[in-house]
Protein backbone atom coordinates (compact mmCIF):
# COMPACT_ATOMS: atom_id res chain seq x y z
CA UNK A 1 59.97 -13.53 26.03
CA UNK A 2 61.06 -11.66 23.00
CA UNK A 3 60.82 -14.76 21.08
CA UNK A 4 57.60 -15.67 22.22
CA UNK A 5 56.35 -12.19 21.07
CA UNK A 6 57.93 -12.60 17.76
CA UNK A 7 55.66 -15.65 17.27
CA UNK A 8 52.43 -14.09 18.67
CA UNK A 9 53.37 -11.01 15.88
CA UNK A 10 53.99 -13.84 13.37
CA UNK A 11 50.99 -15.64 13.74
CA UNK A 12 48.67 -11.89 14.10
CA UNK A 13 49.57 -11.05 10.43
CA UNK A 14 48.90 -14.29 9.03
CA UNK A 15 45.57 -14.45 10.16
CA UNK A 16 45.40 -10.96 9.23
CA UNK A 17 46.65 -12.08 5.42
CA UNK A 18 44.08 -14.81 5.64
CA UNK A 19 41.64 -12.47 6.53
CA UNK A 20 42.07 -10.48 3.21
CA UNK A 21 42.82 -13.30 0.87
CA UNK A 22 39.29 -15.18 2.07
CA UNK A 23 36.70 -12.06 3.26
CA UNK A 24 36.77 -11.59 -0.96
CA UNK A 25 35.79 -15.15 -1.33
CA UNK A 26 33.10 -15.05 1.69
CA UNK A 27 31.30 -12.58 0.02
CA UNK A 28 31.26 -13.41 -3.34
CA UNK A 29 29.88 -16.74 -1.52
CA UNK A 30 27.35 -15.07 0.63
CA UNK A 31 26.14 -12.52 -2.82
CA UNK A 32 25.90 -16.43 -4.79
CA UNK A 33 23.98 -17.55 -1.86
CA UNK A 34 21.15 -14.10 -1.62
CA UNK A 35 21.02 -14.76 -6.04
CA UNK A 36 20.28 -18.25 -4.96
CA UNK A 37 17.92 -17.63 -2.86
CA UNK A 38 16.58 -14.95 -4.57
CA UNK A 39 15.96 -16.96 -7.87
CA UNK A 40 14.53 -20.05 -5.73
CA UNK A 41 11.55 -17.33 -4.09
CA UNK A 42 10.88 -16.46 -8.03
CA UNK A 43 11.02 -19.98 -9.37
CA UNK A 44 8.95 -21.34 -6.32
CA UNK A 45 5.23 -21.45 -7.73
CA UNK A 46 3.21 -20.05 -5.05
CA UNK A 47 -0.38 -18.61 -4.24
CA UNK A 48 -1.14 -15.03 -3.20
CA UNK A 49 -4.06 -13.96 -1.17
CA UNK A 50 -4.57 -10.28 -1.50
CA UNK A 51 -6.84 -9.07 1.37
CA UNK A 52 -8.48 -5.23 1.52
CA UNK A 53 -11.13 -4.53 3.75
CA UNK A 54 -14.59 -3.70 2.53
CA UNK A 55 -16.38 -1.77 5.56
CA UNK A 56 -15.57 1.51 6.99
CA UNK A 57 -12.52 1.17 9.57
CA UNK A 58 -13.73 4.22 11.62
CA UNK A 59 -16.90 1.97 12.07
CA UNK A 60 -14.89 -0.58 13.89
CA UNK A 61 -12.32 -0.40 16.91
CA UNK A 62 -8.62 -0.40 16.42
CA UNK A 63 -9.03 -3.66 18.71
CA UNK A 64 -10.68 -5.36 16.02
CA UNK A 65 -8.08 -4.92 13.72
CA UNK A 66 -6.06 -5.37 15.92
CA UNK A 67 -7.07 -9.25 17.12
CA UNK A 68 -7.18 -10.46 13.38
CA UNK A 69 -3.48 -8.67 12.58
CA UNK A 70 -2.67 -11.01 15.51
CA UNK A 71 -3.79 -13.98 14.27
CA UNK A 72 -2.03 -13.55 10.79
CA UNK A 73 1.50 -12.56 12.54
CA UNK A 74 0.82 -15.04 15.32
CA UNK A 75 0.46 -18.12 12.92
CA UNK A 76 3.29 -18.30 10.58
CA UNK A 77 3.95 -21.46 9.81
CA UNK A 78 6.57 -22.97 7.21
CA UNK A 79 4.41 -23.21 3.85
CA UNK A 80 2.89 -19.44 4.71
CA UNK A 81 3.71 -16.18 5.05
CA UNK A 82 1.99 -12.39 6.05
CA UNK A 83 3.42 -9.76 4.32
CA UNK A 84 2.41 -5.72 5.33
CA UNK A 85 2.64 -4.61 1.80
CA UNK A 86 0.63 -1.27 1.41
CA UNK A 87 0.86 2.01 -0.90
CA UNK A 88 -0.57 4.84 1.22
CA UNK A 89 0.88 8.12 0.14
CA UNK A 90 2.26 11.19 2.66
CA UNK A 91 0.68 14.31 2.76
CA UNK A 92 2.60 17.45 2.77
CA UNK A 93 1.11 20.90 4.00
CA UNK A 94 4.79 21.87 5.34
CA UNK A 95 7.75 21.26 3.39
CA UNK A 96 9.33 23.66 1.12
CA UNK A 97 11.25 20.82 -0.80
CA UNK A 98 11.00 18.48 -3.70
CA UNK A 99 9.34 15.03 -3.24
CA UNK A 100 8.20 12.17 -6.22
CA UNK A 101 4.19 12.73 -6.43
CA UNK A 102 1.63 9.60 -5.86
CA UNK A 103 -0.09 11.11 -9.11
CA UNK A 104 2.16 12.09 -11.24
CA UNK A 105 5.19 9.99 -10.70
CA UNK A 106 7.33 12.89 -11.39
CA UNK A 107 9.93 15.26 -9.32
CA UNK A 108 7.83 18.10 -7.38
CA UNK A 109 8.19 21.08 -5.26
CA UNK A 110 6.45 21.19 -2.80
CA UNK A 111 4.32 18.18 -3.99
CA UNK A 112 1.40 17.76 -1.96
CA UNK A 113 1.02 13.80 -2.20
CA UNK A 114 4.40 11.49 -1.94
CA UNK A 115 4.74 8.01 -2.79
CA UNK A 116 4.91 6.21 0.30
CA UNK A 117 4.60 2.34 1.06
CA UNK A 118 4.30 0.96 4.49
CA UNK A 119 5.86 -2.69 4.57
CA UNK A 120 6.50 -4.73 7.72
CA UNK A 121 10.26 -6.53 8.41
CA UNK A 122 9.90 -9.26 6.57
CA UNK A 123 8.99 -7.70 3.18
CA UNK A 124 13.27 -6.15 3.77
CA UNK A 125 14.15 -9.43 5.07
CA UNK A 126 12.47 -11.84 2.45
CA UNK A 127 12.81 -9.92 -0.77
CA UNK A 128 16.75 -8.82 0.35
CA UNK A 129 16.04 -4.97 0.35
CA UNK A 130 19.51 -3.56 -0.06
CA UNK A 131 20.60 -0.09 1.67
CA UNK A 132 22.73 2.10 -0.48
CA UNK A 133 24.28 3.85 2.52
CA UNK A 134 22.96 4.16 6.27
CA UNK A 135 21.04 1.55 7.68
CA UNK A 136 17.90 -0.25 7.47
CA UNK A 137 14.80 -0.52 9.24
CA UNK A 138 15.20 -2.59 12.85
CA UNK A 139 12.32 -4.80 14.75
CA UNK A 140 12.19 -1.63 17.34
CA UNK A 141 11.39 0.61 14.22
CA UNK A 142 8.47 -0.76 13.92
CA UNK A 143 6.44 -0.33 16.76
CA UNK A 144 5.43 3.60 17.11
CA UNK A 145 6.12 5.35 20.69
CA UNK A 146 4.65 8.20 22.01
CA UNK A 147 5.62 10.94 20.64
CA UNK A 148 7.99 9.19 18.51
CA UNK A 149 10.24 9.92 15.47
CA UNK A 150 8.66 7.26 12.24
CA UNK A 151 12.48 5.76 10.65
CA UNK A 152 11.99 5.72 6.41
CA UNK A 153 14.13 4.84 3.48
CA UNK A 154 14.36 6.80 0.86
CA UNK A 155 14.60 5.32 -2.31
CA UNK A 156 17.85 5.67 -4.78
CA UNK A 157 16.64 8.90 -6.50
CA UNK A 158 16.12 10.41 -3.46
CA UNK A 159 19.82 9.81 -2.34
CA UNK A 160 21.19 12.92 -4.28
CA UNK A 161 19.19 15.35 -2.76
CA UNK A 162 18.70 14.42 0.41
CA UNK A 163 21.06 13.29 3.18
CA UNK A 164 20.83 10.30 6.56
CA UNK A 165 19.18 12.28 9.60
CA UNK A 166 17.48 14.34 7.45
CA UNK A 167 13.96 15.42 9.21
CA UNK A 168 10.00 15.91 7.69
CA UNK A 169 6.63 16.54 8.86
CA UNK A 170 4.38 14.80 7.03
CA UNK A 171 0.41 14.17 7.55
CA UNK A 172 -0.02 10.06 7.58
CA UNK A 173 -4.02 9.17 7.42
CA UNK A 174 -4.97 12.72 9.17
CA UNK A 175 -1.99 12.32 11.50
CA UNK A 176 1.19 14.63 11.80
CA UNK A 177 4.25 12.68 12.24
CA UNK A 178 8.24 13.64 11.84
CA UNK A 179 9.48 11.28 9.55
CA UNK A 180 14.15 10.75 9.99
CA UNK A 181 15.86 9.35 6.94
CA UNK A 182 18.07 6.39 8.41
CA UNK A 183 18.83 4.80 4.83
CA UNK A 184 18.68 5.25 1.13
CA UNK A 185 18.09 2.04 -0.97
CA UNK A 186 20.22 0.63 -3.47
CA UNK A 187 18.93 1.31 -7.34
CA UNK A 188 16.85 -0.83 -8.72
CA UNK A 189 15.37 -2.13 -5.07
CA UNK A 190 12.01 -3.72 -5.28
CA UNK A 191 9.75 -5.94 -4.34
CA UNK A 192 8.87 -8.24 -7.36
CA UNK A 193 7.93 -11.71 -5.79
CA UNK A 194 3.91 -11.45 -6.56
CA UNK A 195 1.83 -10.37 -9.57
CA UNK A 196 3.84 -7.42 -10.73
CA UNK A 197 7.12 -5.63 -9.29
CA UNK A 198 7.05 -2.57 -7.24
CA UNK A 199 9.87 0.06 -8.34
CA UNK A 200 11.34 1.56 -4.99
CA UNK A 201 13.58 4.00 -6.34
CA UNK A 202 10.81 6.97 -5.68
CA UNK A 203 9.48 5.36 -2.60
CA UNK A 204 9.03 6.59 0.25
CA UNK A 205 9.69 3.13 2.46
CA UNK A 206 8.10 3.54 6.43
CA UNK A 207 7.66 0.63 8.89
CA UNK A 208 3.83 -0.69 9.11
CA UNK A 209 4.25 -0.05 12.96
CA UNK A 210 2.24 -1.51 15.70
CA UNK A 211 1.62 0.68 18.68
CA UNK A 212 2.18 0.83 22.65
CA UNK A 213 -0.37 0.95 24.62
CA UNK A 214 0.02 4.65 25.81
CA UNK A 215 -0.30 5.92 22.40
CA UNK A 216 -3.67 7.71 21.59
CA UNK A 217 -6.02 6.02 19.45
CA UNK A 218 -6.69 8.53 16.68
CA UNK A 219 -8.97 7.59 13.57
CA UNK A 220 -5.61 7.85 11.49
CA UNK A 221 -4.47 4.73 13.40
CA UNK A 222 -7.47 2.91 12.98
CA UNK A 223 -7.51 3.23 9.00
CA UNK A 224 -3.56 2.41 9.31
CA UNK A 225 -4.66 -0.52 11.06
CA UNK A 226 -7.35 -1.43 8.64
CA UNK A 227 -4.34 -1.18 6.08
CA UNK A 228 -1.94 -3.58 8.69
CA UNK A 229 -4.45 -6.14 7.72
CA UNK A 230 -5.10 -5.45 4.37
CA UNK A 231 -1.67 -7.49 3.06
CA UNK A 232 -0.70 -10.27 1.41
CA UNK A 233 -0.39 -14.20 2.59
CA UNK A 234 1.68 -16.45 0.67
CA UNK A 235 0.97 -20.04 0.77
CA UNK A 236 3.82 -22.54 -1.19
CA UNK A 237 2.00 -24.35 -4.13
CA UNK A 238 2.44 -27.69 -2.11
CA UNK A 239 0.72 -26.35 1.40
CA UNK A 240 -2.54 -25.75 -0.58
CA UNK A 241 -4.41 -26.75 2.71
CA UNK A 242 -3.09 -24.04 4.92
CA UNK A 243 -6.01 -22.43 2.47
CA UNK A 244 -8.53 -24.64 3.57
CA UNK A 245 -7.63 -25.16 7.68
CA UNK A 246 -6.30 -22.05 8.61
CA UNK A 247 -6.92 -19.12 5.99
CA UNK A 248 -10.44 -19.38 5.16
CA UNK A 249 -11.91 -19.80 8.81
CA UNK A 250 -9.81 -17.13 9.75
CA UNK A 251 -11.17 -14.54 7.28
CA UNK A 252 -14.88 -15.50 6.71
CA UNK A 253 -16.23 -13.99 9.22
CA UNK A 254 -14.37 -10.57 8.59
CA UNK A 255 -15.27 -8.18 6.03
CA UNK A 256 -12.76 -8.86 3.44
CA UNK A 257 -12.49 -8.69 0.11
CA UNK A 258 -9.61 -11.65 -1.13
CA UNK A 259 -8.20 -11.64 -4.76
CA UNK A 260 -5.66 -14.98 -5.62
CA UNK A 261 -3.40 -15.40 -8.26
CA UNK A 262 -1.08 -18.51 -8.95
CA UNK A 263 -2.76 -22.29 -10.00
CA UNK A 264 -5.41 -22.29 -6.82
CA UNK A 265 -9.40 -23.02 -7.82
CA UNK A 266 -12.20 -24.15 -5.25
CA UNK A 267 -15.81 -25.96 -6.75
CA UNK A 268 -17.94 -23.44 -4.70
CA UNK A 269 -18.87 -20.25 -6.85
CA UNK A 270 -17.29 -17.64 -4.28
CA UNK A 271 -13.29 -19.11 -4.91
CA UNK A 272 -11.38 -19.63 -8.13
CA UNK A 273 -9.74 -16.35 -9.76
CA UNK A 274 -11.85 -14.02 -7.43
CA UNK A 275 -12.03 -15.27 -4.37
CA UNK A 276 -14.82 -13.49 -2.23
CA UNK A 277 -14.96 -14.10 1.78
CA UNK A 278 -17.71 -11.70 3.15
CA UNK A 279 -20.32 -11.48 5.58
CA UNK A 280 -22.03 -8.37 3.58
CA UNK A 281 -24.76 -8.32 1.02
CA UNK A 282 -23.32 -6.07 -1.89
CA UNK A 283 -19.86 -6.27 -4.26
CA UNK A 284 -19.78 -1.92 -4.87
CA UNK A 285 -16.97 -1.23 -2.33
CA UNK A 286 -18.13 1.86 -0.31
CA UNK A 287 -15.82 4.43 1.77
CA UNK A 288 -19.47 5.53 3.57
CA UNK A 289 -21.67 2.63 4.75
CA UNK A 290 -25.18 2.54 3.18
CA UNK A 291 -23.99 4.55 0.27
CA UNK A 292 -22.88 3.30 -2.89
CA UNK A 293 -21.24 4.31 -6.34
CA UNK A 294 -21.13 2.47 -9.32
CA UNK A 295 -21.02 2.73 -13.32
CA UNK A 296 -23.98 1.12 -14.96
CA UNK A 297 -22.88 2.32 -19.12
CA UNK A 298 -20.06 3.42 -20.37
CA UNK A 299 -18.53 3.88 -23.32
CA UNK A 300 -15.32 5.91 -24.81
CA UNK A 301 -16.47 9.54 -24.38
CA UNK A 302 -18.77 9.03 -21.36
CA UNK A 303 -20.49 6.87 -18.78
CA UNK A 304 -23.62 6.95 -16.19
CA UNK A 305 -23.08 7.37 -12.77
CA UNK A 306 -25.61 6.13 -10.13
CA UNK A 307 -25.30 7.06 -6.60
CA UNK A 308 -27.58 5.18 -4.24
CA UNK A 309 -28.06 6.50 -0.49
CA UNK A 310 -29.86 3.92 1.34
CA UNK A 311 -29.28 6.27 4.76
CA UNK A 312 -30.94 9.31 6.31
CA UNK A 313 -27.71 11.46 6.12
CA UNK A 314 -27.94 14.78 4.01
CA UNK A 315 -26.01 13.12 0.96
CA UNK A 316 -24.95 15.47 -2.10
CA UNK A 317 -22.64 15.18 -4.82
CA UNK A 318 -21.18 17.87 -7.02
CA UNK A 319 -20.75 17.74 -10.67
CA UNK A 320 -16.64 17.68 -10.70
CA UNK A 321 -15.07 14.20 -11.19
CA UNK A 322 -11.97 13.35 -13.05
CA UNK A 323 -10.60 9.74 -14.80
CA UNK A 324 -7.64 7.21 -13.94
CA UNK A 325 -6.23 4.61 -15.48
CA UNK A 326 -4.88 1.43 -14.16
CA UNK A 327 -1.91 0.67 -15.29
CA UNK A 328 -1.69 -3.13 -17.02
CA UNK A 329 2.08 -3.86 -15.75
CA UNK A 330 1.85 -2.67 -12.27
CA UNK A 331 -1.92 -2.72 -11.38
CA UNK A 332 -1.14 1.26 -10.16
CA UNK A 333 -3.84 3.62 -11.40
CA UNK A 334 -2.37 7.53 -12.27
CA UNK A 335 -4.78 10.56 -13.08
CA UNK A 336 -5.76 10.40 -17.04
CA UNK A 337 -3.97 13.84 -18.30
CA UNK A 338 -6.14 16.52 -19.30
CA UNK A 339 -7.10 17.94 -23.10
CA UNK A 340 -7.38 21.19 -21.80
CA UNK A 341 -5.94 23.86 -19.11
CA UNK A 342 -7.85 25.14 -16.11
CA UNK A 343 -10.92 23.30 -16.68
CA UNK A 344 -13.83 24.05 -14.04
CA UNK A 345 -17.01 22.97 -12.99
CA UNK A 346 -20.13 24.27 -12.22
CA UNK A 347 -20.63 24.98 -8.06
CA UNK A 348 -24.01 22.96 -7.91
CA UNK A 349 -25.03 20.67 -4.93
CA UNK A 350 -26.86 17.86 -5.93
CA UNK A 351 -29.25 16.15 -3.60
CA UNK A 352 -28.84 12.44 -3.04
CA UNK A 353 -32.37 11.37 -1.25
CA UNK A 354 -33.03 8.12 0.53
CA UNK A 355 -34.89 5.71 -1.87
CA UNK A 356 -34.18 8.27 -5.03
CA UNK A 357 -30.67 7.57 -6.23
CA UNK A 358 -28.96 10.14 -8.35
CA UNK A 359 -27.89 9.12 -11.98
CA UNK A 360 -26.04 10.81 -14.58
CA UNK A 361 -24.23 10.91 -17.62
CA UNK A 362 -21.01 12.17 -17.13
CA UNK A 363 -19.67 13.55 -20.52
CA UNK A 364 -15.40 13.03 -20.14
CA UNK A 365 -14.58 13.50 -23.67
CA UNK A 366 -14.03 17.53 -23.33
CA UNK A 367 -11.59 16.93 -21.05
CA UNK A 368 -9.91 13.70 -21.44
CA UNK A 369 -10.64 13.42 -25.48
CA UNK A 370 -11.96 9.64 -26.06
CA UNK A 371 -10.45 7.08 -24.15
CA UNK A 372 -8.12 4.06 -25.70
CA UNK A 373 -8.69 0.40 -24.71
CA UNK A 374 -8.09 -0.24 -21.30
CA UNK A 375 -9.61 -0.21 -17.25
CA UNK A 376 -10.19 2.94 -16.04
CA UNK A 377 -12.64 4.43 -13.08
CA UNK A 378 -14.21 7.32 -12.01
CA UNK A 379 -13.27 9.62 -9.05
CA UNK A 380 -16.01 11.47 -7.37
CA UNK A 381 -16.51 13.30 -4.12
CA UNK A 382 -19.30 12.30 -2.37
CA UNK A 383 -20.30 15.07 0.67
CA UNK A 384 -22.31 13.77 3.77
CA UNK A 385 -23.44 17.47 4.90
CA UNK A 386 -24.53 17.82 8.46
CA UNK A 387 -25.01 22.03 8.39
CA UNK A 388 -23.42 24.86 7.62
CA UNK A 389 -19.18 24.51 8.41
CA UNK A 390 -20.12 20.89 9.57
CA UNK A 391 -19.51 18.30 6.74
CA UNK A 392 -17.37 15.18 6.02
CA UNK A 393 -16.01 15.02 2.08
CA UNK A 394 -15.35 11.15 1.03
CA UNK A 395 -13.89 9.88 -2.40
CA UNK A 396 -15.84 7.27 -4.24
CA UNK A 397 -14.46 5.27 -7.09
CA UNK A 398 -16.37 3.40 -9.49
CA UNK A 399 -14.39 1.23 -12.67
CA UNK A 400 -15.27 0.41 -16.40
CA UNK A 401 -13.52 -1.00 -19.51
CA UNK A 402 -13.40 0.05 -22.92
């Protein structure tokens, strides 16, 4: 008995000493195998369809959304791929700490809007999201409860100010939520496999959830909806037909508006660089249906607004507006800095009557100087006024190039 012992003790620590020699090996092995992998997704020539949705989500049911986010999930196939990739910032009425701003890019206290992106769980599994310490977001993460705490990463400069289960109330699209910190990312994280790299270090990351069916429907959850299938397919340069049998009669009878990059061009005049899959009549992208904004000149120190209202809502328009500028690396846009401190504008209402659009000429160089080379728009807020206390503000956004 004693011997046989002996041997079973003999035996225990040589696995355990081939245990240590090879669990080096294994993962140098299995970190060779992610690089490989890695390098093959940015080596792989591929074609991106980037879908946003052109009509007012509070005009449509959650169901809708709903049905086609279905269809993209549902049908993942080898040769394509649905990615939930989508940059809605938090807002933050509450919290008496400091969070990186979705304008500035900077440090705040107290910062009022936080860079947030919603992904969905195979952006972390595809693109090999590392966590720095805690853990990472799980398939039950990402389907919102009743009632229920919303898990987030926090990105690598968050991870020495903030600790795992630390707690936030945040608004989300007009909803309160209490956001728990399960994991901060490693530095450097990103997501870099289509037209430009997103930096994650001052993310915000939270799961693009789905929701029971017990959960109220709120017009927050319709927008986030609206934003569920607003993401990105991938189709592998060789499975260029996926395009043709299963993407395009899928979309063209939603309204969608589809950009594509990689080597992907179709004869017909909608599809080549731009591709354009709509069932509306008009390319100015409106947050109110029946009421438009657009640039019609421009040059470095101003341009000429017109705002059509082709409704019989009580449209006005103020004369305050400010510039951003999209960023030529990352595609992001960020808020032009001001010439000048505490600029104002004058409190005037201006009427914007059915068949009698308002136009302008919006002088910017007082407050942004003249502008450089480069794509820039025009932020305006557009007021559908219903009476006195009763009124709904909405942003427009027109662009031009100098």
């Amino acid at each position: 008995m004693e011997r046989m012992r002996k041997i079973g003790l003999l035996v225990l620590i040589s696995f355990l000493l081939a245990l240590i020699i090879c669990l080096p090996l294994f993962n140098k092995w299995l970190n060779v195998l992610l690089r490989v992998s890695e390098t093959e997704r940015k080596n792989n020539k591929g074609i991106t369809f980037s879908i946003q949705h052109e009509d007012n989500p509070l005009n449509k049911e959650l169901q809708d959304f709903a049905a086609l986010y279905n269809a993209l999930i549902e049908n993942q196939k080898e040769g394509y791929k649905y990615y939930e990739i989508y940059s809605q910032y938090l807002e933050n009425f509450s919290e008496q700490k400091e969070f990186y701003s979705a304008i500035s890019g900077e440090l705040e206290n107290q910062c009022s809007a936080i860079d947030c992106i919603q992904i969905s769980k195979n952006v972390i599994d595809d693109f090999h999201i590392k966590i720095l310490k805690g853990s990472s977001l799980l398939e039950n993460d990402f389907i919102l409860k009743k009632e229920n705490e919303i898990p987030i990463l926090m990105g690598n400069l968050y991870s020495s100010i903030y600790k795992l289960e630390d707690t936030f109330i945040f608004t989300y699209l007009y909803d309160d939520y209490t956001f728990k910190v399960v994991g901060f990312l490693e530095k450097g994280s990103q997501i870099d496999s289509f037209d430009y790299p997103i930096d994650l270090d001052k993310y915000i990351v939270m799961p693009s959830f789905t929701i029971e069916d017990n959960v109220e429907i709120t017009d927050g959850l319709k927008i986030h909806y609206a934003n569920k299938t607003s993401g990105i397919i991938e189709v592998l340069e060789d499975n260029k037909e996926i395009f043709y049998s299963f993407v395009r009669p899928l979309l063209e009878n939603a309204d969608v508006f589809i950009t594509c990059s990689g080597d992907f061009t179709e004869p017909a005049p909608h599809y080549g660089t731009l591709i354009s899959i709509r069932n509306t009549d008009t390319d100015v992208l409106s947050p109110l249906d029946g009421v438009t904004m657009e640039v019609t000149e421009c040059s470095d120190i101003s341009v000429t607004v017109r705002i059509v209202n082709d409704t019989d809502k009580d449209i006005q328009c103020g004369e305050d507006f400010c510039l951003e500028v999209q960023d030529e690396e990352t595609g992001e846009w960020r808020k032009l800095d001001e010439v000048i401190d505490n600029a104002a504008f004058n409190a005037i209402a201006y009427m914007v009557q059915k068949d009698s659009p308002y136009e302008a000429v919006i002088d910017f160089e007082w407050l942004y100087g003249k502008l450089e080379p480069g794509r820039y728009r025009i932020v305006k807020t557009v007021t559908d006024f219903r009476g006195t206390g009763d009124f709904t503000d909405y942003t427009f956004t027109a662009e031009f190039s100098i």
